[in-house]
PDB file of N, CA and C in Angstrom:
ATOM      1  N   UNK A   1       0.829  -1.206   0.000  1.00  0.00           N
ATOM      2  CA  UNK A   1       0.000   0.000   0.000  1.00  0.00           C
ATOM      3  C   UNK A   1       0.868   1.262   0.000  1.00  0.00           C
ATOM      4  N   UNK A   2       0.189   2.837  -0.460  1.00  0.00           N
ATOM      5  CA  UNK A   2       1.435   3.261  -0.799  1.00  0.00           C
ATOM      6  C   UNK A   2       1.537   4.237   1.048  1.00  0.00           C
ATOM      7  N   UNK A   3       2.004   4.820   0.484  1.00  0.00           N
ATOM      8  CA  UNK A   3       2.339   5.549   2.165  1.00  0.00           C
ATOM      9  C   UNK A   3       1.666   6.744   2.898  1.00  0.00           C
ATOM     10  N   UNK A   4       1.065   6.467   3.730  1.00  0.00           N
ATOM     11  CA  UNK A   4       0.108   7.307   4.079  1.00  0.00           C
ATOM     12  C   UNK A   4       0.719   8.294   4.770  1.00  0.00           C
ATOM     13  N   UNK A   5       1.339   9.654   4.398  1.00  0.00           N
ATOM     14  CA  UNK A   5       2.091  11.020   5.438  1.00  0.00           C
ATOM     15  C   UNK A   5       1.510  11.212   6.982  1.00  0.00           C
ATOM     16  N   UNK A   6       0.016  11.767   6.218  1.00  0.00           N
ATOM     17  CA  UNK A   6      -0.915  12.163   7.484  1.00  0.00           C
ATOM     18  C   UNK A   6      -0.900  11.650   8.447  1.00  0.00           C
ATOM     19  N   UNK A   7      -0.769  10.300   8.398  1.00  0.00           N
ATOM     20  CA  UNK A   7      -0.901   9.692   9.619  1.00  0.00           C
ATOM     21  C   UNK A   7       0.684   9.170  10.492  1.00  0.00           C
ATOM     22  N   UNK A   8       1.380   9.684   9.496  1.00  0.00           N
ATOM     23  CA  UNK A   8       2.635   9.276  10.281  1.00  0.00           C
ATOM     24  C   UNK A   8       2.925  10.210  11.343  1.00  0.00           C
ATOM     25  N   UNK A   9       3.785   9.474  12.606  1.00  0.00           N
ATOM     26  CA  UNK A   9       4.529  10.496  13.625  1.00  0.00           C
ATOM     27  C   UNK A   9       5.816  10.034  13.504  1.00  0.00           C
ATOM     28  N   UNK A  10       6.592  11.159  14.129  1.00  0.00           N
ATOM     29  CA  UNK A  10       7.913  10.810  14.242  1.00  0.00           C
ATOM     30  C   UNK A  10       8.191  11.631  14.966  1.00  0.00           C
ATOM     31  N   UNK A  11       9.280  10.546  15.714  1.00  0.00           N
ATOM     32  CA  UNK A  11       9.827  10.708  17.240  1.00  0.00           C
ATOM     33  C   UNK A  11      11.343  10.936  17.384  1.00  0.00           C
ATOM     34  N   UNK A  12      11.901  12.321  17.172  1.00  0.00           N
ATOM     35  CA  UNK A  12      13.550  12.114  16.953  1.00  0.00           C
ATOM     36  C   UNK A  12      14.108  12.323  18.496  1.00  0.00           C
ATOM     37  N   UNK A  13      14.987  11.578  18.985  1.00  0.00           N
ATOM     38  CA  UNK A  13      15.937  11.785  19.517  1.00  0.00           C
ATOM     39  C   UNK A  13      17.380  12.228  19.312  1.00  0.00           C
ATOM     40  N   UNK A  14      18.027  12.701  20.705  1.00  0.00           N
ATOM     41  CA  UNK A  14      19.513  13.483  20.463  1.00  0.00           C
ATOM     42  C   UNK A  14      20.124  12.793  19.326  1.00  0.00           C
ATOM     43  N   UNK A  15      20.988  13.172  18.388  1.00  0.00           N
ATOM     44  CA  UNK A  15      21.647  12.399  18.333  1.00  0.00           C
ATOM     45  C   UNK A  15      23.225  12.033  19.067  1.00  0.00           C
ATOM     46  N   UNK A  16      23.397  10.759  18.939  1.00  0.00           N
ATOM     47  CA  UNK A  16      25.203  10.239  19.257  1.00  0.00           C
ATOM     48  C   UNK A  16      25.907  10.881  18.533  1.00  0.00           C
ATOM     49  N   UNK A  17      26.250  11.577  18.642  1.00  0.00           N
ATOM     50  CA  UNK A  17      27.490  12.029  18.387  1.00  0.00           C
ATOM     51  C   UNK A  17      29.202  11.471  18.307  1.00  0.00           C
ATOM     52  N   UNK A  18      29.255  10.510  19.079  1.00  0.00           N
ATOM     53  CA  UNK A  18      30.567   9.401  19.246  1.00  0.00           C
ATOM     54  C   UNK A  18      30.356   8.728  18.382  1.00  0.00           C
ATOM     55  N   UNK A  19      28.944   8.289  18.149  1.00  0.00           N
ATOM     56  CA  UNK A  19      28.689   7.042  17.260  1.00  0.00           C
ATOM     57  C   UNK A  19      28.569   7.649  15.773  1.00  0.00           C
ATOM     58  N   UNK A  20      28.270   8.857  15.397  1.00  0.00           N
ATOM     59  CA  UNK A  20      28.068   9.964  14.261  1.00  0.00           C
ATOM     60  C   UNK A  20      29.128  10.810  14.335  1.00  0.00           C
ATOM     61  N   UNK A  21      30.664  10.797  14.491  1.00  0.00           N
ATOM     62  CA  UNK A  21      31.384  11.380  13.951  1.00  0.00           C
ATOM     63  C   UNK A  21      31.304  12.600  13.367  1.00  0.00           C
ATOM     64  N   UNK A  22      30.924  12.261  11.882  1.00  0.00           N
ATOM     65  CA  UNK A  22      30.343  13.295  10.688  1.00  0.00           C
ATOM     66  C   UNK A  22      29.565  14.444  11.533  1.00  0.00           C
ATOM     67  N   UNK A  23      28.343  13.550  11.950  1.00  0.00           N
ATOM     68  CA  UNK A  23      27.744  14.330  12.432  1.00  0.00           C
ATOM     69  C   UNK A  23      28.056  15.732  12.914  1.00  0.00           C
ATOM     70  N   UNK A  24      29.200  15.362  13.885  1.00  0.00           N
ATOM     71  CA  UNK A  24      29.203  16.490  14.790  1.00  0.00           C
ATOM     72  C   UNK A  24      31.125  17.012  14.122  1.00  0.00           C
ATOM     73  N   UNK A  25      31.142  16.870  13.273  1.00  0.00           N
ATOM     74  CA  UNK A  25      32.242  17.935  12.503  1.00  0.00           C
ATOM     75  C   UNK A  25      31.154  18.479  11.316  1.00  0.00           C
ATOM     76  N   UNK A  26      30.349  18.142  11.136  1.00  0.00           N
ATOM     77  CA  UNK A  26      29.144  18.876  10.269  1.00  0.00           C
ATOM     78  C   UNK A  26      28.863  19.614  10.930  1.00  0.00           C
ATOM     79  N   UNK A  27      28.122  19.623  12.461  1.00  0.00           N
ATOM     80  CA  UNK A  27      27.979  20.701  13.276  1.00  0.00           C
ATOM     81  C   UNK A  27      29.157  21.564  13.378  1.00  0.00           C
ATOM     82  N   UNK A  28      30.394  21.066  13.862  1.00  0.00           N
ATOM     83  CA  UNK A  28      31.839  22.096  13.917  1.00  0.00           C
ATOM     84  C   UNK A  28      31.912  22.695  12.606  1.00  0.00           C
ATOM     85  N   UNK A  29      31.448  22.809  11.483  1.00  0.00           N
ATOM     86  CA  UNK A  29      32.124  23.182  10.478  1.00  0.00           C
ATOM     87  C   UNK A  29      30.526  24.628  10.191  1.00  0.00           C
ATOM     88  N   UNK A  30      29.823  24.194  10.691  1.00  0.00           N
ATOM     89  CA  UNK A  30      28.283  25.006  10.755  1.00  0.00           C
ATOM     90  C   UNK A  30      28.579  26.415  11.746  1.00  0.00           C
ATOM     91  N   UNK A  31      29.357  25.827  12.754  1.00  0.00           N
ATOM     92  CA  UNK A  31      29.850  26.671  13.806  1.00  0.00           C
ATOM     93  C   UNK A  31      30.578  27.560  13.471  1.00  0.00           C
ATOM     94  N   UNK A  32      31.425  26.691  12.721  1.00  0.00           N
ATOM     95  CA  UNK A  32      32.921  27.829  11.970  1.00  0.00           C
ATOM     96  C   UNK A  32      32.507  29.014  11.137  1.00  0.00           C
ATOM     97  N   UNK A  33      31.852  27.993  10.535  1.00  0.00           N
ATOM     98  CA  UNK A  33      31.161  29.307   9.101  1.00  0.00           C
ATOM     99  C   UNK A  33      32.246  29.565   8.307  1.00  0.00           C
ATOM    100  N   UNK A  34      32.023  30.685   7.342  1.00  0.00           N
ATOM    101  CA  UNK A  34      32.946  30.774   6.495  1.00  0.00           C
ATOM    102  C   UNK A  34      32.662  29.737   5.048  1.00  0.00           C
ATOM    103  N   UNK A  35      33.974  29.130   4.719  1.00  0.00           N
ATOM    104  CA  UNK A  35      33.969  28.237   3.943  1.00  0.00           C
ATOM    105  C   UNK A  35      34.199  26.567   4.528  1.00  0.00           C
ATOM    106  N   UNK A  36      34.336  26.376   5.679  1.00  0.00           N
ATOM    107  CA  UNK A  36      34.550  25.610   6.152  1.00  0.00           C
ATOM    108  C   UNK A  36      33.205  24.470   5.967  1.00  0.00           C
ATOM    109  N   UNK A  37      32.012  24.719   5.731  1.00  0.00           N
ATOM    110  CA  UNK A  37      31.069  23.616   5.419  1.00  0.00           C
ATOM    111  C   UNK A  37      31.165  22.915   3.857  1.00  0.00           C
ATOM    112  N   UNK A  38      32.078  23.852   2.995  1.00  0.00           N
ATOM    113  CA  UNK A  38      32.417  23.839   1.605  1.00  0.00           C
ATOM    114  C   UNK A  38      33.554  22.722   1.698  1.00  0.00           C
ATOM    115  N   UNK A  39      34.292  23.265   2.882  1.00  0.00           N
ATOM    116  CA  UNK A  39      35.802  22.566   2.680  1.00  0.00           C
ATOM    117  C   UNK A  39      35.047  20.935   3.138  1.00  0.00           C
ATOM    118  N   UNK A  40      34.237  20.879   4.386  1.00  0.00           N
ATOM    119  CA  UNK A  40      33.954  19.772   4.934  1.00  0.00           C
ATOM    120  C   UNK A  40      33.139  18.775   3.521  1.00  0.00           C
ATOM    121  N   UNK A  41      32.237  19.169   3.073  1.00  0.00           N
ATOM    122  CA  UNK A  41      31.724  18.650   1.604  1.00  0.00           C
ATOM    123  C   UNK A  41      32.813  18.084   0.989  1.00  0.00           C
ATOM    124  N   UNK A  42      33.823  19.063   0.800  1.00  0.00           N
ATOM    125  CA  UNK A  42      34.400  18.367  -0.478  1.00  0.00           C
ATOM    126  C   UNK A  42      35.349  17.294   0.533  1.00  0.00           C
ATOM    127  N   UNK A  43      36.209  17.300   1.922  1.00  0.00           N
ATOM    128  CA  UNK A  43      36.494  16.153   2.076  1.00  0.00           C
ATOM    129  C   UNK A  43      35.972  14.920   2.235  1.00  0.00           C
ATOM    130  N   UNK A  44      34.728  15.127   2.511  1.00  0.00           N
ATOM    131  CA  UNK A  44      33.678  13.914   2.182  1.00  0.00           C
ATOM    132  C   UNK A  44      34.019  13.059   1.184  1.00  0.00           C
ATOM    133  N   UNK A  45      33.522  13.677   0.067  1.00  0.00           N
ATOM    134  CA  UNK A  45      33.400  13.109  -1.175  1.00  0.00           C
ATOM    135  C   UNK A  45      34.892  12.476  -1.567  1.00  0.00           C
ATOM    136  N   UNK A  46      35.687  12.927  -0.718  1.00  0.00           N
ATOM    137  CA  UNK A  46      37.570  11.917  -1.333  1.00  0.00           C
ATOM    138  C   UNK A  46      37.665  11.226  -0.631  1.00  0.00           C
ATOM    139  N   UNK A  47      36.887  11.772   0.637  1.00  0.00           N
ATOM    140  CA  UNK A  47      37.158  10.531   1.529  1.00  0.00           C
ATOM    141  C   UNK A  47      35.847   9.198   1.298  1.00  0.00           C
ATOM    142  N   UNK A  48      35.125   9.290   0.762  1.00  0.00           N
ATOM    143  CA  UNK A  48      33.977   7.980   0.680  1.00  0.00           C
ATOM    144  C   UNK A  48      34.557   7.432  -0.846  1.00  0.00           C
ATOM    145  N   UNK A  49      35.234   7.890  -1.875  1.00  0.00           N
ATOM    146  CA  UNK A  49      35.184   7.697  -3.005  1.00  0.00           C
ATOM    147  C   UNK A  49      37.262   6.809  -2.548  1.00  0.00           C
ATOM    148  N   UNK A  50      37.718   7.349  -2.104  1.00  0.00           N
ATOM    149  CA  UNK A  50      38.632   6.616  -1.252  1.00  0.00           C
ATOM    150  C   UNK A  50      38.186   5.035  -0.479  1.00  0.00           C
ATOM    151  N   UNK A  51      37.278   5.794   0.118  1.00  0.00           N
ATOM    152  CA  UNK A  51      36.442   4.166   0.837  1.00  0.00           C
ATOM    153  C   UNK A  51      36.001   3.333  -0.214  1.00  0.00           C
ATOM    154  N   UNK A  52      35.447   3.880  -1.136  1.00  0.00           N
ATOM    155  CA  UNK A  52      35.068   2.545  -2.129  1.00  0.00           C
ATOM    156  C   UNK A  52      35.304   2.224  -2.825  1.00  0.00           C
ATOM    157  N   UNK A  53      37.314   2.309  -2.922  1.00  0.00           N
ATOM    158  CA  UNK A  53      37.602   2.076  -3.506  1.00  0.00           C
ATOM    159  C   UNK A  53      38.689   1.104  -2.802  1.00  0.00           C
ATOM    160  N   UNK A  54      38.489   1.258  -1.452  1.00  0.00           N
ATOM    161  CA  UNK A  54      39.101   0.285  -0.434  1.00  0.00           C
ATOM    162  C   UNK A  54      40.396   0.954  -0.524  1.00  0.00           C
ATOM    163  N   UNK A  55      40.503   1.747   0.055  1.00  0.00           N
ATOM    164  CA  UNK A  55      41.755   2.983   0.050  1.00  0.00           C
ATOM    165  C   UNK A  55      41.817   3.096   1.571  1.00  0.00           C
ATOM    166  N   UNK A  56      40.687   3.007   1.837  1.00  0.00           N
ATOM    167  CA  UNK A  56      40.816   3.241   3.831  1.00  0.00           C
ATOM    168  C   UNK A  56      39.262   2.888   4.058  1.00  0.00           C
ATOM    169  N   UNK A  57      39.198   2.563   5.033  1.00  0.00           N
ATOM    170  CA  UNK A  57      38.833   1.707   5.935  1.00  0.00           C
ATOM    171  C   UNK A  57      36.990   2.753   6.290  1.00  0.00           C
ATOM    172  N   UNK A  58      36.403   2.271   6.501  1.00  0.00           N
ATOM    173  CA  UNK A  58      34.837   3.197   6.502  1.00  0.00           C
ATOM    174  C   UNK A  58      35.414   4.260   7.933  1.00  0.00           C
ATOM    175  N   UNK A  59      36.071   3.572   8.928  1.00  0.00           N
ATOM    176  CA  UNK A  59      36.135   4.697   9.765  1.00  0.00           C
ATOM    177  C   UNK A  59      37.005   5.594   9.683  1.00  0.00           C
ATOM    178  N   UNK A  60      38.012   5.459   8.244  1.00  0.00           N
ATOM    179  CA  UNK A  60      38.907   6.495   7.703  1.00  0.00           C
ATOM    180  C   UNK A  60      38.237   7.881   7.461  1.00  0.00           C
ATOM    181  N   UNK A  61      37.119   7.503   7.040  1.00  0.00           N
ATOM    182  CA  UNK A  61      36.249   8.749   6.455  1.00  0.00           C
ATOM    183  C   UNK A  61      36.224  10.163   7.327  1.00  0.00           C
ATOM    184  N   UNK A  62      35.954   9.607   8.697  1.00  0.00           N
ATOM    185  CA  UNK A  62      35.683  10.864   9.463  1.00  0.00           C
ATOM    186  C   UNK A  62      37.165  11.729   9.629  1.00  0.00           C
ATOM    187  N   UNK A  63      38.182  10.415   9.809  1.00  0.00           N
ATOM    188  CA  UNK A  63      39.786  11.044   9.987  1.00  0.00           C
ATOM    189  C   UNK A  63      40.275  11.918   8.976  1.00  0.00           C
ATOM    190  N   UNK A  64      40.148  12.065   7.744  1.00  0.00           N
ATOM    191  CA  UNK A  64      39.991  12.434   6.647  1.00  0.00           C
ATOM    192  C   UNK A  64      39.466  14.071   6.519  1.00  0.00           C
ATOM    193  N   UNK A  65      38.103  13.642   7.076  1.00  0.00           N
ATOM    194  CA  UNK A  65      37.489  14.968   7.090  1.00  0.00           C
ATOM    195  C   UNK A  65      38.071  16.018   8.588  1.00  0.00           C
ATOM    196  N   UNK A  66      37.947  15.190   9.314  1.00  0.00           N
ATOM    197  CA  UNK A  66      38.582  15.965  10.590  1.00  0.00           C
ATOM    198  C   UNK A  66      40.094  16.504  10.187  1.00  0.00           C
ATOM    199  N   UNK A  67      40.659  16.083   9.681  1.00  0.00           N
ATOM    200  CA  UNK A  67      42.205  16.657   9.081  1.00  0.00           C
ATOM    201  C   UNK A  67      42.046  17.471   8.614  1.00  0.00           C
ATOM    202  N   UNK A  68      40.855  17.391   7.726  1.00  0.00           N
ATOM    203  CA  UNK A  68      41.344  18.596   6.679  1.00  0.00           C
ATOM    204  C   UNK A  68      40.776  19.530   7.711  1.00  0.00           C
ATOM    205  N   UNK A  69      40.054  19.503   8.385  1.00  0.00           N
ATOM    206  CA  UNK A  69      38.703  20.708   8.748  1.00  0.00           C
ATOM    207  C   UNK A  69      40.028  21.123  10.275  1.00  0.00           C
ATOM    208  N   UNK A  70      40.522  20.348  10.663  1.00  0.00           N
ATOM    209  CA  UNK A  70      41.926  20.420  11.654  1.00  0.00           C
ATOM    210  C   UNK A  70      42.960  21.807  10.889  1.00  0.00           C
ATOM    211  N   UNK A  71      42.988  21.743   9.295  1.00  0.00           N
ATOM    212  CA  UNK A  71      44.259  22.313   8.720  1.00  0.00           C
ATOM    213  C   UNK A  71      43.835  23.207   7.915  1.00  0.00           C
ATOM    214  N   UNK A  72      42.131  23.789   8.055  1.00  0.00           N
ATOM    215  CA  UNK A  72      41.732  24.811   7.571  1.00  0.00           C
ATOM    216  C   UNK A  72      41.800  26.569   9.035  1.00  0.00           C
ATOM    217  N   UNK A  73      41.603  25.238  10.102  1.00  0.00           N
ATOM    218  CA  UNK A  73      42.144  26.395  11.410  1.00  0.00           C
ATOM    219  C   UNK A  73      40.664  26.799  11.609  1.00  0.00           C
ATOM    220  N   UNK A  74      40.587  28.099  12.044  1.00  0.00           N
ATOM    221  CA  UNK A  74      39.408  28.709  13.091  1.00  0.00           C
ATOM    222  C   UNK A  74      38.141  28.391  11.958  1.00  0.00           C
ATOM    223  N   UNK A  75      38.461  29.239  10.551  1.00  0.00           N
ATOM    224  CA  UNK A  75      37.711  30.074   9.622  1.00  0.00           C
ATOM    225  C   UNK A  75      38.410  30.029   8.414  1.00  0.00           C
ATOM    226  N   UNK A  76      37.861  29.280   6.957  1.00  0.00           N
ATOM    227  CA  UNK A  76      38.013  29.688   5.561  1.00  0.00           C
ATOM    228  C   UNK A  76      37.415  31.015   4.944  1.00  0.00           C
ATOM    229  N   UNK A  77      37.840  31.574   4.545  1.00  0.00           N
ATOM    230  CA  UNK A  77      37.216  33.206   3.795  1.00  0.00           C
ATOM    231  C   UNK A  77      36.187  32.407   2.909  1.00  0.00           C
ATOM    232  N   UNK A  78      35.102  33.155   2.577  1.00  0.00           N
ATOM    233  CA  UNK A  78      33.956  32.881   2.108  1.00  0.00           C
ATOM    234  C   UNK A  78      33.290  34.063   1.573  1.00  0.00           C
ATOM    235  N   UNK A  79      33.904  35.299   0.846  1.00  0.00           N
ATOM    236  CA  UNK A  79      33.313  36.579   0.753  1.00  0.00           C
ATOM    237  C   UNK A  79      32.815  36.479  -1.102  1.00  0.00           C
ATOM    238  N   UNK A  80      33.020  35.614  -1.283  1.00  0.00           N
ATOM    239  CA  UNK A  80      32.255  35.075  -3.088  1.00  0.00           C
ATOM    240  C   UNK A  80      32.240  33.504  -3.473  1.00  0.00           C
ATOM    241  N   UNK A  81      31.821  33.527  -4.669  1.00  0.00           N
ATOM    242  CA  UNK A  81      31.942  31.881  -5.033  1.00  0.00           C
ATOM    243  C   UNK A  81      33.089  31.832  -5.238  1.00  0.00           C
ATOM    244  N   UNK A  82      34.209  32.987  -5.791  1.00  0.00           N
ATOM    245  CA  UNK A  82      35.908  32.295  -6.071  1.00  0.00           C
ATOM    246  C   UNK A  82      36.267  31.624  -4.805  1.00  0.00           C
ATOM    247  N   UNK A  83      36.032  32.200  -3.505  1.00  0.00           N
ATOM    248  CA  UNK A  83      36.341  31.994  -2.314  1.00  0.00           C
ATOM    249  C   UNK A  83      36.297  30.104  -2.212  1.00  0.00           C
ATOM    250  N   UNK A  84      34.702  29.877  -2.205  1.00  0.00           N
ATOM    251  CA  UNK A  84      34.218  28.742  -1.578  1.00  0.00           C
ATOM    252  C   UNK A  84      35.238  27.721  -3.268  1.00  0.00           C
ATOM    253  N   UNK A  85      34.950  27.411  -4.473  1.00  0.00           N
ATOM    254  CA  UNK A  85      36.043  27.325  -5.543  1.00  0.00           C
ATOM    255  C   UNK A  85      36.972  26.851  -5.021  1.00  0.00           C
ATOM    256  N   UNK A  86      38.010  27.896  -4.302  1.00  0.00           N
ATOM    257  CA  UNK A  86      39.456  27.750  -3.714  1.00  0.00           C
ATOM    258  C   UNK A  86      39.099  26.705  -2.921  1.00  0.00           C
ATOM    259  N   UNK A  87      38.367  27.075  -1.922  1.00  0.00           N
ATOM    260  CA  UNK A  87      38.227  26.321  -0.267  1.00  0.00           C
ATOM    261  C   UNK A  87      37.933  24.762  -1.044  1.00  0.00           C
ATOM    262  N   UNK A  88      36.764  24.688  -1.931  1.00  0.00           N
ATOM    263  CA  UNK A  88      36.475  23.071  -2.388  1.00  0.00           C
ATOM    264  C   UNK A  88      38.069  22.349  -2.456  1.00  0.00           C
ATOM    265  N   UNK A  89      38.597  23.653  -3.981  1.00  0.00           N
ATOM    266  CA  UNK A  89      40.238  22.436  -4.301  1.00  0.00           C
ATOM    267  C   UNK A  89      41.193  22.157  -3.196  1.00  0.00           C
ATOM    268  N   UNK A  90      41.166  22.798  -2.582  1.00  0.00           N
ATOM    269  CA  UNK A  90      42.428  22.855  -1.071  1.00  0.00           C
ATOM    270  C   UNK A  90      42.099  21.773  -0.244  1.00  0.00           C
ATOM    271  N   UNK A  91      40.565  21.991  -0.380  1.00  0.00           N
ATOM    272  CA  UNK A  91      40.171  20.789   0.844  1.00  0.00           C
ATOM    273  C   UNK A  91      40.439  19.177   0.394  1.00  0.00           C
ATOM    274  N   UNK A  92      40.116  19.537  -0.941  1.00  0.00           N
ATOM    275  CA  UNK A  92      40.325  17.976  -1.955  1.00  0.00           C
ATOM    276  C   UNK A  92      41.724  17.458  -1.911  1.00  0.00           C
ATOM    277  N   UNK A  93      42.248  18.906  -2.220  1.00  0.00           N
ATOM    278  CA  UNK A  93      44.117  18.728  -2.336  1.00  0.00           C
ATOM    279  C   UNK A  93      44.465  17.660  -0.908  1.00  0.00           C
ATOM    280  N   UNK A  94      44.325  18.678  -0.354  1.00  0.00           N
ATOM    281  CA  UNK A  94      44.367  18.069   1.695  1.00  0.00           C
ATOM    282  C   UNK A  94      43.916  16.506   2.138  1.00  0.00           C
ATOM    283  N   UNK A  95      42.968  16.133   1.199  1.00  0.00           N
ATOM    284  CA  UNK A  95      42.336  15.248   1.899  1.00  0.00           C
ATOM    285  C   UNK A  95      42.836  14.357   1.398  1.00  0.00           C
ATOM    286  N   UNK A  96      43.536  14.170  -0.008  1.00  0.00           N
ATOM    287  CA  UNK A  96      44.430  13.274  -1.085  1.00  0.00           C
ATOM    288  C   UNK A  96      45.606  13.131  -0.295  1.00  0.00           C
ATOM    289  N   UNK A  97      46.212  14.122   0.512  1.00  0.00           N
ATOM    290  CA  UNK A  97      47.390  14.263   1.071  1.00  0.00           C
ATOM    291  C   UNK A  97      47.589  13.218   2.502  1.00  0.00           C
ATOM    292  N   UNK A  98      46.390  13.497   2.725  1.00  0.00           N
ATOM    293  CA  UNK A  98      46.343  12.621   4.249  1.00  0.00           C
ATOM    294  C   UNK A  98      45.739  11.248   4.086  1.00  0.00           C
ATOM    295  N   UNK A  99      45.171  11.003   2.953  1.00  0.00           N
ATOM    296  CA  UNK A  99      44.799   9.664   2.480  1.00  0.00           C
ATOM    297  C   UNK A  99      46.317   8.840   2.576  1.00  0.00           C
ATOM    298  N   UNK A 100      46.820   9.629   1.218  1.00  0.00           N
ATOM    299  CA  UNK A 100      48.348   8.913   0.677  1.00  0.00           C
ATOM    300  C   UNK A 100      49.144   8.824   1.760  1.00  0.00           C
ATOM    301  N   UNK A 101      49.427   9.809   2.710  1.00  0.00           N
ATOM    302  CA  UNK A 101      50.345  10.093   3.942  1.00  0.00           C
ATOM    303  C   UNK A 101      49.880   8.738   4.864  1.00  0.00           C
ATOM    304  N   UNK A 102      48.435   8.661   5.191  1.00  0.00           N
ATOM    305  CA  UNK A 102      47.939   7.857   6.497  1.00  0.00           C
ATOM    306  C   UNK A 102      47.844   6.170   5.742  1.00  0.00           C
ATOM    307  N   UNK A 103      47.330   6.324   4.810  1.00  0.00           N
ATOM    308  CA  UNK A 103      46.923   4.419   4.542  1.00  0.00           C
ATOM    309  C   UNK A 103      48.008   3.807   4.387  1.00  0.00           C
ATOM    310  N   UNK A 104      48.944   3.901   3.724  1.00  0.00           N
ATOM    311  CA  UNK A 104      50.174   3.025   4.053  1.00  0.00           C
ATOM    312  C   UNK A 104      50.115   2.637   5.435  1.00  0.00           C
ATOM    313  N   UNK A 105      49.939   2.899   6.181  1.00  0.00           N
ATOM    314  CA  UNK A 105      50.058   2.683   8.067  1.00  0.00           C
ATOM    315  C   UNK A 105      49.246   2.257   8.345  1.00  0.00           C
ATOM    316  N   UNK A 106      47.887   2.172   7.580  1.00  0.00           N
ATOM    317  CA  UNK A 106      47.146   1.564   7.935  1.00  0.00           C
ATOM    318  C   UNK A 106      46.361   2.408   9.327  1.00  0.00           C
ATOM    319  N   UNK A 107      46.239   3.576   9.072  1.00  0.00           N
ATOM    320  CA  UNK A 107      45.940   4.391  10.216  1.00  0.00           C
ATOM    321  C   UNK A 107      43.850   4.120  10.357  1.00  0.00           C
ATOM    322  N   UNK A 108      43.209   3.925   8.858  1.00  0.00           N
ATOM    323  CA  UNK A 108      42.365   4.341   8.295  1.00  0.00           C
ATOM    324  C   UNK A 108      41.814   2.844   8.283  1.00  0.00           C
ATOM    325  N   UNK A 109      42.012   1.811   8.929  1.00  0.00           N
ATOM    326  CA  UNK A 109      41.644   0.569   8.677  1.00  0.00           C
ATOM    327  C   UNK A 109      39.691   0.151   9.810  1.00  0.00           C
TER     328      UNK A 109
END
């Protein structure tokens, strides 16, 4: 049957945060402002496309993103689209860097 809206409820709780990682550097990067939710996006995407490609390990992902969002500091400038542009490639650059640097070691397993 197909899905009835109206009648649905939903009940959210906190979320974990220990257990959601992402989560809560999505929040840190919301906090930061700037370009920093730009930079966090794009380490995502090297870091899951890394993961499936068995480059590092599923809980590499968050290490990945936390590095880069670690080596962007307080605040990325964000005063146009050239801005956020820059912030995407740097973050990509960064996140290639700490992939190649960390999986040999097996840091990302």
């Amino acid at each position: 049957p197909a899905l009835d809206l109206k009648g649905l409820r939903l009940d959210f709780a906190e979320p974990d945060l220990k257990r959601f990682p992402c989560l809560a550097l999505a929040y840190g990067a919301l906090e930061r402002g700037g370009a920093a939710p730009a930079m966090l996006n794009a380490a995502d995407e090297v870091a899951v496309e890394a993961f499936l490609k068995g480059v590092i390990g599923f809980t590499g992902i968050h290490r990945v993103i936390a590095g880069v969002l670690d080596a962007v500091g307080e605040r990325g400038v964000a005063e146009d689209v050239q801005d956020i542009v820059e912030a995407d490639l740097a973050a990509r650059k960064k996140a290639v860097d700490i992939i190649k640097a960390t999986s040999e070691k097996r840091y990302f397993s």
